[in-house]
C-alpha atoms as a PDB file:
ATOM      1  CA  UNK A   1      -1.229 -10.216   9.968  1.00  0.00           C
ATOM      2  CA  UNK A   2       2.039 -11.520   9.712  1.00  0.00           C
ATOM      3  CA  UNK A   3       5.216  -9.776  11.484  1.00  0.00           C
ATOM      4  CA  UNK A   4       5.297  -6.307  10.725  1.00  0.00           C
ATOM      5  CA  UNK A   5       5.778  -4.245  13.638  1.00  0.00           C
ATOM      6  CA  UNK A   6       9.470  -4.094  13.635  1.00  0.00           C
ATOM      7  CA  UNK A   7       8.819  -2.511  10.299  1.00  0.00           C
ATOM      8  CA  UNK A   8       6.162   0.040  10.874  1.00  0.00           C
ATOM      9  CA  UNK A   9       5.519   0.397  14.041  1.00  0.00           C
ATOM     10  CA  UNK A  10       6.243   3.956  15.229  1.00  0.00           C
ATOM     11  CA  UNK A  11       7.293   5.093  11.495  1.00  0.00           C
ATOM     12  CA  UNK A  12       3.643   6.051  10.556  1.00  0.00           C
ATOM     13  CA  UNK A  13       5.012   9.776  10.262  1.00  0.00           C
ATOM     14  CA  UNK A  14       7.503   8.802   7.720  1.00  0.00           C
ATOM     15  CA  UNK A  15       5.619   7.008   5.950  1.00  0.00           C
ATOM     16  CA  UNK A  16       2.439   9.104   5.559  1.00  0.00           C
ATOM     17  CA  UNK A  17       4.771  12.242   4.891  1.00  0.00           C
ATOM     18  CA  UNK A  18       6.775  10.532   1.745  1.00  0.00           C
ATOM     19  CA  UNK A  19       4.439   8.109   0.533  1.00  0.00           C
ATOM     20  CA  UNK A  20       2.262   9.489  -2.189  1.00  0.00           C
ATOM     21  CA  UNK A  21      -2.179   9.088  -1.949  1.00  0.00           C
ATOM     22  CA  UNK A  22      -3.932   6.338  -4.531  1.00  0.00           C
ATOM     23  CA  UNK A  23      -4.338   8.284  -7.337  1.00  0.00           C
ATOM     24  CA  UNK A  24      -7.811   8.671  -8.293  1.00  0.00           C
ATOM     25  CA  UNK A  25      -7.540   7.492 -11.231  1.00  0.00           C
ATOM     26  CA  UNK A  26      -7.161   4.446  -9.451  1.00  0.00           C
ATOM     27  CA  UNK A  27     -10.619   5.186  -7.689  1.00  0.00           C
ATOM     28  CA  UNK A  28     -12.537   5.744 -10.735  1.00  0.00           C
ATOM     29  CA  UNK A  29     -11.771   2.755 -12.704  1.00  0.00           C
ATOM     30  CA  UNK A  30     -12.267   0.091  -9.390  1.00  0.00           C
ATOM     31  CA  UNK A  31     -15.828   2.902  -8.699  1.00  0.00           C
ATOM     32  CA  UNK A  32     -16.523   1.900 -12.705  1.00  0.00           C
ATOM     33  CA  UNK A  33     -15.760  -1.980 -12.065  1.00  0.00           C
ATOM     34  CA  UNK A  34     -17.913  -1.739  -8.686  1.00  0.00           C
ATOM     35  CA  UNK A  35     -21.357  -0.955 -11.176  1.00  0.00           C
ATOM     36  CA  UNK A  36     -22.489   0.663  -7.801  1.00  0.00           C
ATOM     37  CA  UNK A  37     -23.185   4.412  -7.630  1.00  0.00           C
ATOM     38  CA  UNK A  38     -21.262   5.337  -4.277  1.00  0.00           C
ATOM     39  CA  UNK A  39     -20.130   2.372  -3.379  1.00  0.00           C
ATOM     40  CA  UNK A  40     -19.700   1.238   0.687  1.00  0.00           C
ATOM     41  CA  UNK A  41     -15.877   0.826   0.611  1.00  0.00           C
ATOM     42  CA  UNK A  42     -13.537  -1.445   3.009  1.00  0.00           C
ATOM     43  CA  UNK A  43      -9.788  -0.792   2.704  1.00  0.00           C
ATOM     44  CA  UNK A  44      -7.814  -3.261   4.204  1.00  0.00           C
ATOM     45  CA  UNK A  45      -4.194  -2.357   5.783  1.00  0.00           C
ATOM     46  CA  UNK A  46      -4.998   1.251   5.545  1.00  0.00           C
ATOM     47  CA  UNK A  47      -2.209   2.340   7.336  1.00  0.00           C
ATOM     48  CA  UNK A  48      -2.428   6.053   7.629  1.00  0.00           C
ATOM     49  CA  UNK A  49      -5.252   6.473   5.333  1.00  0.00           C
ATOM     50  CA  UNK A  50      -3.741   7.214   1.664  1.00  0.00           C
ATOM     51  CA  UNK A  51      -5.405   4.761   0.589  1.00  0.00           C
ATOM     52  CA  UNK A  52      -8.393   5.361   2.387  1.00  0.00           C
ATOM     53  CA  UNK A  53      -9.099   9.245   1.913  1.00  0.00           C
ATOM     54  CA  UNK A  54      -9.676   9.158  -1.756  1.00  0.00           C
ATOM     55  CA  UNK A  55     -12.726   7.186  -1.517  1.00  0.00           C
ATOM     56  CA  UNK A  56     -14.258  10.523   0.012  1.00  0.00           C
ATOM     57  CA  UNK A  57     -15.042  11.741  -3.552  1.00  0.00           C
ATOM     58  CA  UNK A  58     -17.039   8.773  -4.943  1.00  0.00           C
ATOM     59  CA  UNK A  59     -17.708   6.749  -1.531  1.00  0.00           C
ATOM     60  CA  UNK A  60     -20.970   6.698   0.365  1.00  0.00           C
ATOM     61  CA  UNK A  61     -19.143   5.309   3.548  1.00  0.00           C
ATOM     62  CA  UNK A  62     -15.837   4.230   4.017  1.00  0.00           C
ATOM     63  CA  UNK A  63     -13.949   2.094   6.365  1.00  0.00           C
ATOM     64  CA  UNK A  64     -10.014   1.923   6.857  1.00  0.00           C
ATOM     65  CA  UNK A  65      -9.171  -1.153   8.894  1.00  0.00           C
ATOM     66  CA  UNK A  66      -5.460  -1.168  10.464  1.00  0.00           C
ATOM     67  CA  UNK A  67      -3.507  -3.258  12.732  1.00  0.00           C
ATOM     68  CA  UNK A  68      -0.708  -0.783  13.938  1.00  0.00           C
ATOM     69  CA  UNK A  69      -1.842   1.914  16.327  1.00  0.00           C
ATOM     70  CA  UNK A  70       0.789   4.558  15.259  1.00  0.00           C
ATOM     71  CA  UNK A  71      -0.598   4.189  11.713  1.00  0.00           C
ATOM     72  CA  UNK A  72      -3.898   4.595  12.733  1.00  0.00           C
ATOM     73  CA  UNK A  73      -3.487   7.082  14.946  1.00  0.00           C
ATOM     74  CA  UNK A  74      -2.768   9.298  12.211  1.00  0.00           C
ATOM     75  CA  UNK A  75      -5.617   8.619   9.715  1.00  0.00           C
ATOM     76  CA  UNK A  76      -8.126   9.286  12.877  1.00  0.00           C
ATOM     77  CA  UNK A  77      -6.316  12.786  13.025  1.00  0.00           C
ATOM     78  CA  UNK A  78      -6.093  13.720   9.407  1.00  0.00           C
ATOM     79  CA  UNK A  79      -9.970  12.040   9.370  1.00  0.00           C
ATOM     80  CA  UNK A  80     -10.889  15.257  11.344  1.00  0.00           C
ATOM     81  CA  UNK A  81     -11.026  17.703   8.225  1.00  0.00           C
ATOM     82  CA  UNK A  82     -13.942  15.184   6.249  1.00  0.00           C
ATOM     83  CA  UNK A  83     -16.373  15.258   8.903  1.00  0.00           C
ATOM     84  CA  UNK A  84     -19.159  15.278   6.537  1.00  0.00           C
ATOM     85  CA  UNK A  85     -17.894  12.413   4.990  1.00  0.00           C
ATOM     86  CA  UNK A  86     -19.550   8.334   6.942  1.00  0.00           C
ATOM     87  CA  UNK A  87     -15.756   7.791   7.668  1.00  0.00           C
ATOM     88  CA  UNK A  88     -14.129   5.582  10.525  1.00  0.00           C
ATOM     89  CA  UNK A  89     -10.996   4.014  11.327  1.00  0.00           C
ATOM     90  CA  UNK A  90     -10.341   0.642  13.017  1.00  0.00           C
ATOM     91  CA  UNK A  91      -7.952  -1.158  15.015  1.00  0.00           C
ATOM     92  CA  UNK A  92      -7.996  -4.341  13.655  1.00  0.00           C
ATOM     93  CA  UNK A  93      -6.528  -7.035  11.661  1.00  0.00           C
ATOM     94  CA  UNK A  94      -7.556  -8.026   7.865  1.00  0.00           C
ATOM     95  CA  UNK A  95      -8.907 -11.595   9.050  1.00  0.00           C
ATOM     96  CA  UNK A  96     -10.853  -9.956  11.970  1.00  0.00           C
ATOM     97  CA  UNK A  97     -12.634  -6.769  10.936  1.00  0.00           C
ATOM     98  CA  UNK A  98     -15.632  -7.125  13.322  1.00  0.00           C
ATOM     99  CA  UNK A  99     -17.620  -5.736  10.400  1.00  0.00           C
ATOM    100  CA  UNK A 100     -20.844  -7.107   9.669  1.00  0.00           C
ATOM    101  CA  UNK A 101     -21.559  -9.782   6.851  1.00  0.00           C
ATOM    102  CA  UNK A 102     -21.820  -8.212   3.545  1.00  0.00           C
ATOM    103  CA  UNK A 103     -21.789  -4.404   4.220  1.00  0.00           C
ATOM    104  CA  UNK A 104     -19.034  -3.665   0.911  1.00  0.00           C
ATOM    105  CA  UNK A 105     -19.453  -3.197  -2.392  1.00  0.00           C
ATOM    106  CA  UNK A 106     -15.679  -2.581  -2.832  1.00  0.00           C
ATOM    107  CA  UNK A 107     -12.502  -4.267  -0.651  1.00  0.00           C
ATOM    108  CA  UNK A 108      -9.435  -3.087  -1.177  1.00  0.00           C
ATOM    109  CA  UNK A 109      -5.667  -3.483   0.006  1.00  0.00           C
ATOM    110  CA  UNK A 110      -3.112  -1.634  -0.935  1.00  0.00           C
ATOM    111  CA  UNK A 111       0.251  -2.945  -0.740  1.00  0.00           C
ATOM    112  CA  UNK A 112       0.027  -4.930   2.247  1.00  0.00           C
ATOM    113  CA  UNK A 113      -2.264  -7.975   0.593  1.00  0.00           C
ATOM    114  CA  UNK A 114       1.516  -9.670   0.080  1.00  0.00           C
ATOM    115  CA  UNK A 115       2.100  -9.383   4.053  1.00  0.00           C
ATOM    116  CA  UNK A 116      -1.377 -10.547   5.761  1.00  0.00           C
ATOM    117  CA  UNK A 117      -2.724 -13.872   6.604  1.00  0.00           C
ATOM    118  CA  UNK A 118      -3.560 -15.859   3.198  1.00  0.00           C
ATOM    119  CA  UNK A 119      -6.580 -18.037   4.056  1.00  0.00           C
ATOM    120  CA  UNK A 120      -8.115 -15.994   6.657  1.00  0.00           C
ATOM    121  CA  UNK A 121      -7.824 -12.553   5.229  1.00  0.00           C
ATOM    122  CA  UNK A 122      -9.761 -14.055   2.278  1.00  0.00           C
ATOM    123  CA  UNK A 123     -12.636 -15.551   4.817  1.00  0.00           C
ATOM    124  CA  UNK A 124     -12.910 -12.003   5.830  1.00  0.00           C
ATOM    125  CA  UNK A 125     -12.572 -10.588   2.585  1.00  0.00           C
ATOM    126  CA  UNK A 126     -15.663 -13.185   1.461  1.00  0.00           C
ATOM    127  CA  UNK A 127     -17.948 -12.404   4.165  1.00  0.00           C
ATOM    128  CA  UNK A 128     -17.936  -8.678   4.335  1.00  0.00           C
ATOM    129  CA  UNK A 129     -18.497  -8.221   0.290  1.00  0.00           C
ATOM    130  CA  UNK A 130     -21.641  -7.886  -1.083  1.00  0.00           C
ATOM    131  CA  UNK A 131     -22.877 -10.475  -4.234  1.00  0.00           C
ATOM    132  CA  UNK A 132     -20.832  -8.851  -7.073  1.00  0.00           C
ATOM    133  CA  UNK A 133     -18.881  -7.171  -4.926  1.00  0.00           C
ATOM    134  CA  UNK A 134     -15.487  -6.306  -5.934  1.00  0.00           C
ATOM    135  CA  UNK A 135     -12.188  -7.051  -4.214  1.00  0.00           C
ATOM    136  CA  UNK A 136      -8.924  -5.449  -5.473  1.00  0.00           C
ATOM    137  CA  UNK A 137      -5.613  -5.591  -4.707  1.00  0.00           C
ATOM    138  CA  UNK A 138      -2.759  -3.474  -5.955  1.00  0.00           C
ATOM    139  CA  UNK A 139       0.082  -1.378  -5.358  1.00  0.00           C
ATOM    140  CA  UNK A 140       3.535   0.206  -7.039  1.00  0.00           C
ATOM    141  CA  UNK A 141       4.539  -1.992  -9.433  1.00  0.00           C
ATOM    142  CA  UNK A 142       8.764  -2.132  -9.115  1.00  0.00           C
ATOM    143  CA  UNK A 143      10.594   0.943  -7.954  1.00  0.00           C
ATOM    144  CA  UNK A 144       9.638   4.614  -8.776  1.00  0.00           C
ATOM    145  CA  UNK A 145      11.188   5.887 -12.000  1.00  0.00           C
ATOM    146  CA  UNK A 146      13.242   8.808 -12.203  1.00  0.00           C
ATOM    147  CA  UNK A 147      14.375  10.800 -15.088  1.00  0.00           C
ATOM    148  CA  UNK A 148      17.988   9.565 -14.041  1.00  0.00           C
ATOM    149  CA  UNK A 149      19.289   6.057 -15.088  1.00  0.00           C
ATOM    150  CA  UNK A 150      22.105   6.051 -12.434  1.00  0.00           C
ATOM    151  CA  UNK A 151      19.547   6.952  -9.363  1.00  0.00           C
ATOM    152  CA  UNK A 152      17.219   4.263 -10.678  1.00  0.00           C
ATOM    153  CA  UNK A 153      19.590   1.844 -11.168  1.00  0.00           C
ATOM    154  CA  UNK A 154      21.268   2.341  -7.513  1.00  0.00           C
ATOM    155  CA  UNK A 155      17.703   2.323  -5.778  1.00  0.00           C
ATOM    156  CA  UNK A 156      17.526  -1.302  -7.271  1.00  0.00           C
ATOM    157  CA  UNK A 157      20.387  -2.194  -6.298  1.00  0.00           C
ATOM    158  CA  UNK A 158      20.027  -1.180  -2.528  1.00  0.00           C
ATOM    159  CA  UNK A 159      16.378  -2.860  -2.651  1.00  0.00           C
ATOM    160  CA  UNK A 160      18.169  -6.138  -3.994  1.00  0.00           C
ATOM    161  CA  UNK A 161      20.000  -5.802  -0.689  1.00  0.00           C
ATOM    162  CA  UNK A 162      17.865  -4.946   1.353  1.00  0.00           C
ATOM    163  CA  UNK A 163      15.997  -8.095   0.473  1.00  0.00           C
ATOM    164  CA  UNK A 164      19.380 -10.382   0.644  1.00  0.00           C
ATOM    165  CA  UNK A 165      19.658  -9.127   4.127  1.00  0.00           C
ATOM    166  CA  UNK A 166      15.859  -9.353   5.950  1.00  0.00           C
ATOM    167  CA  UNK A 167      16.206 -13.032   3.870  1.00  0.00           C
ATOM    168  CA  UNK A 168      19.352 -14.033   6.172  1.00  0.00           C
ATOM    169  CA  UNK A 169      18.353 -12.193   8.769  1.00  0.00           C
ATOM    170  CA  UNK A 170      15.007 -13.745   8.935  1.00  0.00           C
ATOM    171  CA  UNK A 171      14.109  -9.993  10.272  1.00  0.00           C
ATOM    172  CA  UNK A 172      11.060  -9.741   8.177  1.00  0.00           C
ATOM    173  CA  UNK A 173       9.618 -12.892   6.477  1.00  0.00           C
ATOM    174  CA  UNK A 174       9.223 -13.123   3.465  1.00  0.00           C
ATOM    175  CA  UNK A 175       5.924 -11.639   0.803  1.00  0.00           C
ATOM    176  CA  UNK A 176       3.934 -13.596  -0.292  1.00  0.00           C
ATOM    177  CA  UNK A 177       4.249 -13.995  -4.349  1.00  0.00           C
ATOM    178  CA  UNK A 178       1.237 -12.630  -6.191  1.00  0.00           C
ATOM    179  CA  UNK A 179       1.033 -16.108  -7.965  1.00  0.00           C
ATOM    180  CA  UNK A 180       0.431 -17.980  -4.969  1.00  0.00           C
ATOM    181  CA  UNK A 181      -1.786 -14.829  -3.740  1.00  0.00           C
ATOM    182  CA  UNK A 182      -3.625 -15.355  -7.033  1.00  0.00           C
ATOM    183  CA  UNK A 183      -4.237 -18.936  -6.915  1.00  0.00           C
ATOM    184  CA  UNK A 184      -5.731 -18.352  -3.730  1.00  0.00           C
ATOM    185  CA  UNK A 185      -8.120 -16.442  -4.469  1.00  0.00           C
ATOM    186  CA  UNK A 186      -9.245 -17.899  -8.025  1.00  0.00           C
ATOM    187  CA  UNK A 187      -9.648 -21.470  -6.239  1.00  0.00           C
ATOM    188  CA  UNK A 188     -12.990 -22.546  -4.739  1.00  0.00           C
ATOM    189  CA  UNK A 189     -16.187 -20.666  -5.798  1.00  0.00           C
ATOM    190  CA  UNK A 190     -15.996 -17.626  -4.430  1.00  0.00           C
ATOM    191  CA  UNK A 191     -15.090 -15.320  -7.512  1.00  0.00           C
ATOM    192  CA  UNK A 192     -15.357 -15.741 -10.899  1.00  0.00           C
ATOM    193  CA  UNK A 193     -13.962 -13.272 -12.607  1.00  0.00           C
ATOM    194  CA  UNK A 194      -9.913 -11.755 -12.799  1.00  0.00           C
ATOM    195  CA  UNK A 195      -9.005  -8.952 -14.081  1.00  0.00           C
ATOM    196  CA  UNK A 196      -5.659  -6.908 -13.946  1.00  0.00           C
ATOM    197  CA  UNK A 197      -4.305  -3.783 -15.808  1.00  0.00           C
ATOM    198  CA  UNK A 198      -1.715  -1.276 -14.689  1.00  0.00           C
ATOM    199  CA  UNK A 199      -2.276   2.550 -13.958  1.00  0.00           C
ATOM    200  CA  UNK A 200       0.568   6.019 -13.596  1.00  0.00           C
ATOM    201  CA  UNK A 201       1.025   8.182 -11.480  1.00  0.00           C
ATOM    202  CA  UNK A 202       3.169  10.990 -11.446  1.00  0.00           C
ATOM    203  CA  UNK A 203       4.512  13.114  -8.080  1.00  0.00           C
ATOM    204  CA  UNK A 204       6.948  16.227  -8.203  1.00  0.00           C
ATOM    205  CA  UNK A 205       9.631  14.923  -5.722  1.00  0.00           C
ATOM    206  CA  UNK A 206      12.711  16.781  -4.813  1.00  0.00           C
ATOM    207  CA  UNK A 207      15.957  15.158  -3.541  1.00  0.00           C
ATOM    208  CA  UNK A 208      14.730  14.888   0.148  1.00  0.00           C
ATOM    209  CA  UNK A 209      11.174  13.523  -0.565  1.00  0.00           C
ATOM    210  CA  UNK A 210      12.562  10.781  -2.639  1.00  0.00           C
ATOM    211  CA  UNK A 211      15.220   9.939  -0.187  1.00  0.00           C
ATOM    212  CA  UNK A 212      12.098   9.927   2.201  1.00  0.00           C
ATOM    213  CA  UNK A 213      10.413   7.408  -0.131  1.00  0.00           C
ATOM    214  CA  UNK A 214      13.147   5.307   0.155  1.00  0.00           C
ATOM    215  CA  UNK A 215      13.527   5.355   3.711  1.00  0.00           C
ATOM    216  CA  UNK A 216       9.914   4.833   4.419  1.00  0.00           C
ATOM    217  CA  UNK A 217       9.878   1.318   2.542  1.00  0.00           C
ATOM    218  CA  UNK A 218       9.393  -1.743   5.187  1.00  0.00           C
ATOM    219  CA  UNK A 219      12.424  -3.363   5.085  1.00  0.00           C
ATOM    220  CA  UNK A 220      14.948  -0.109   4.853  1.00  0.00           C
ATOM    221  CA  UNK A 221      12.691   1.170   8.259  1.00  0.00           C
ATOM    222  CA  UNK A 222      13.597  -1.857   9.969  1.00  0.00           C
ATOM    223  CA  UNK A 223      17.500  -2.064   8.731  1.00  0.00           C
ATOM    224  CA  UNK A 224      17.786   1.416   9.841  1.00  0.00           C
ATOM    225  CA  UNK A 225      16.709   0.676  13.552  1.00  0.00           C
ATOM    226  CA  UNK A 226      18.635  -2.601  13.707  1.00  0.00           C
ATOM    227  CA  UNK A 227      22.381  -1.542  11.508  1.00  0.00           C
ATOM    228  CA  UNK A 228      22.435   1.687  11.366  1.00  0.00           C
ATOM    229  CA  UNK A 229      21.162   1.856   7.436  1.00  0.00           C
ATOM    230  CA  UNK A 230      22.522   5.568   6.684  1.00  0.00           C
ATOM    231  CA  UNK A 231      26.244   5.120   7.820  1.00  0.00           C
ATOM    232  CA  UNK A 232      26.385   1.246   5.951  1.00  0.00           C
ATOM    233  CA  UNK A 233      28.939   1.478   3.029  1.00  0.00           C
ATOM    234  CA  UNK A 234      27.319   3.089   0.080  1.00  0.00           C
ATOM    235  CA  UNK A 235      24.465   4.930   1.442  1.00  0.00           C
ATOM    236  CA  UNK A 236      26.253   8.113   1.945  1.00  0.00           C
ATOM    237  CA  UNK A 237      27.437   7.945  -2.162  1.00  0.00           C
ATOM    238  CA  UNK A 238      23.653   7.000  -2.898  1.00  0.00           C
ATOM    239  CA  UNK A 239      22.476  10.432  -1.140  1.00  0.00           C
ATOM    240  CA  UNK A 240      25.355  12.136  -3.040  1.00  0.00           C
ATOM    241  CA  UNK A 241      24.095  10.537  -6.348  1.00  0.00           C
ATOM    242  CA  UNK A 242      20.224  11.431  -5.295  1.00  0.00           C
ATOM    243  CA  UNK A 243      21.399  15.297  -4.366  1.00  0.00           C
ATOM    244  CA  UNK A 244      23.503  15.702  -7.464  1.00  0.00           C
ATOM    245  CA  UNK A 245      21.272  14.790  -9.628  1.00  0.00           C
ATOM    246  CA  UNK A 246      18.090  16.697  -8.564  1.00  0.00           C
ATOM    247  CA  UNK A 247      19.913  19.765  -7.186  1.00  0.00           C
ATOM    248  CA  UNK A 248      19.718  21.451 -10.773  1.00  0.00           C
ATOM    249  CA  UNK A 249      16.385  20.460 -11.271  1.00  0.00           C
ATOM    250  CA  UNK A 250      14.486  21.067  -7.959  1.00  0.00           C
ATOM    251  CA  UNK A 251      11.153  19.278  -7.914  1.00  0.00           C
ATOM    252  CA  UNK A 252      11.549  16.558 -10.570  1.00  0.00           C
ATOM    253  CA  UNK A 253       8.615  14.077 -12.034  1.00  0.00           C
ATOM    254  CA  UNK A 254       8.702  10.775 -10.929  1.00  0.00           C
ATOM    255  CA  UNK A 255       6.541   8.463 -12.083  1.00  0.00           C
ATOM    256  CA  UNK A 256       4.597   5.027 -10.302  1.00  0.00           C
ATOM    257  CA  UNK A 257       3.253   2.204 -11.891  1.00  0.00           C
ATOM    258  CA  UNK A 258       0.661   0.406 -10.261  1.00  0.00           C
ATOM    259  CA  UNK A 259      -0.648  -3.330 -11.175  1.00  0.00           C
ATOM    260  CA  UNK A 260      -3.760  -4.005 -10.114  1.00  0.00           C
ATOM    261  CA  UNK A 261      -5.949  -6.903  -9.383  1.00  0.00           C
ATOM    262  CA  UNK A 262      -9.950  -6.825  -9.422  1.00  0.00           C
ATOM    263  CA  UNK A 263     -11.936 -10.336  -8.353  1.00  0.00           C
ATOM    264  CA  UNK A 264     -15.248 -10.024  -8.445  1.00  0.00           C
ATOM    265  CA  UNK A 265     -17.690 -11.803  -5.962  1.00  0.00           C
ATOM    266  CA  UNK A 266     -20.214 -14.484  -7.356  1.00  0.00           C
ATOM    267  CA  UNK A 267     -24.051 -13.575  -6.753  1.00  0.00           C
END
């Protein structure tokens, strides 16, 4: 996997506390795809399970595999309430799962495909999927949308630099374009078929959650532990912006777009 732990590691309570769960509308169209009635399921990069839990409801067993220990740490905890459920955690990386060959009907990763080890992950991915299996890949397309212009427009504008900065900085290197990640993984023989198509999701947020959104994104995580992000110039007018605009409101709807990509194994 490449170099996230100055990112993550140790923010797993952030992040599963702000980040919203796969939608399971999500679940139901890659469960359709799959053509397998409760599907074995492998979710790559798990992190703290959001993308993991879901599978509960259409899933016969389901396996979150996960690099960072504070991540995993707490899926294993929250994994406590679906006992009934054939659900494990594991401490590995995407290119080493120590799974055997062909137990999945269904790989996923959810944003994190962008971040792990090209070649290898896709070795892994290859081996541990069933004939016809499906492998999909996905996560929020651009930033969350508000009902406010001005917020939305001064999130992008802090991502932009955000990005200028871990680019410089060489702090975090850089994703991984989904055109090279797609190339990839349509040469050679191994699938045969693409497909992509985007999905919505909608979350009540109010001021603080989406604040905690924004801080629980990679690169903001490791700019606040290395500069100090909340006292840099402009931060303190963003929160103002944020506050003032949701304060009347409350809970607001904001709203996720997610792309996703489905490859299907050849028989």
């Amino acid at each position: 996997m490449r170099d996230l732990m100055g990112a993550y590691l140790r923010k797993g309570e952030q992040y599963d506390k702000f980040r919203p769960e796969v939608p399971s509308v999500l679940i139901d169209s890659l469960a359709r795809l799959c053509r397998v009635q409760c599907p074995d399921v492998v979710d790559l990069g798990c992190g703290t399970g959001l993308s993991t839990f879901p599978w509960t409801r259409v899933g016969k067993s389901v396996v979150g595999i996960e690099p960072l220990q504070d991540m995993i740490c707490i899926a294993r905890r929250k994994a406590n309430l679906y006992k009934k459920y054939d659900m494990r955690f594991i401490e590995r990386g995407s290119d080493d799962t120590g799974l055997v060959d062909g137990c999945a009907d269904i790989v996923t990763a959810s944003s994190c495909l962008h971040w792990l080890p090209l070649k290898s992950t896709k070795t892994e991915i290859v081996r541990i999927l069933r004939p016809n299996g499906i492998f999909a890949y996905f996560g929020p397309y651009k930033i969350p949308l508000t009902p406010y212009l001005t917020v939305d427009e001064a999130f992008g504008r802090i991502d932009q630099e955000i990005m200028r900065w871990a680019e410089d900085e060489n702090r975090i290197p850089a994703k991984l374009s989904y055109e090279v990640i797609r190339q990839e993984y349509l040469s050679g023989l191994d699938f045969d078929i693409q497909r992509v198509f985007y999905l919505h999701q909608e979350v009540l947020w109010s001021s603080d959650d989406y604040l905690g959104y924004v801080l629980s994104r990679g690169r903001l995580v490791e700019w606040v532990g290395e500069h100090g992000f909340p006292m840099r110039k402009g931060w303190a007018d963003f929160c103002e912006l944020v506050h003032s605009n949701f304060r009347e409101d409350g809970r607001i709807p904001c709203v996720f777009t997610y792309k996703v990509h489905v490859l299907r194994k050849k028989a």
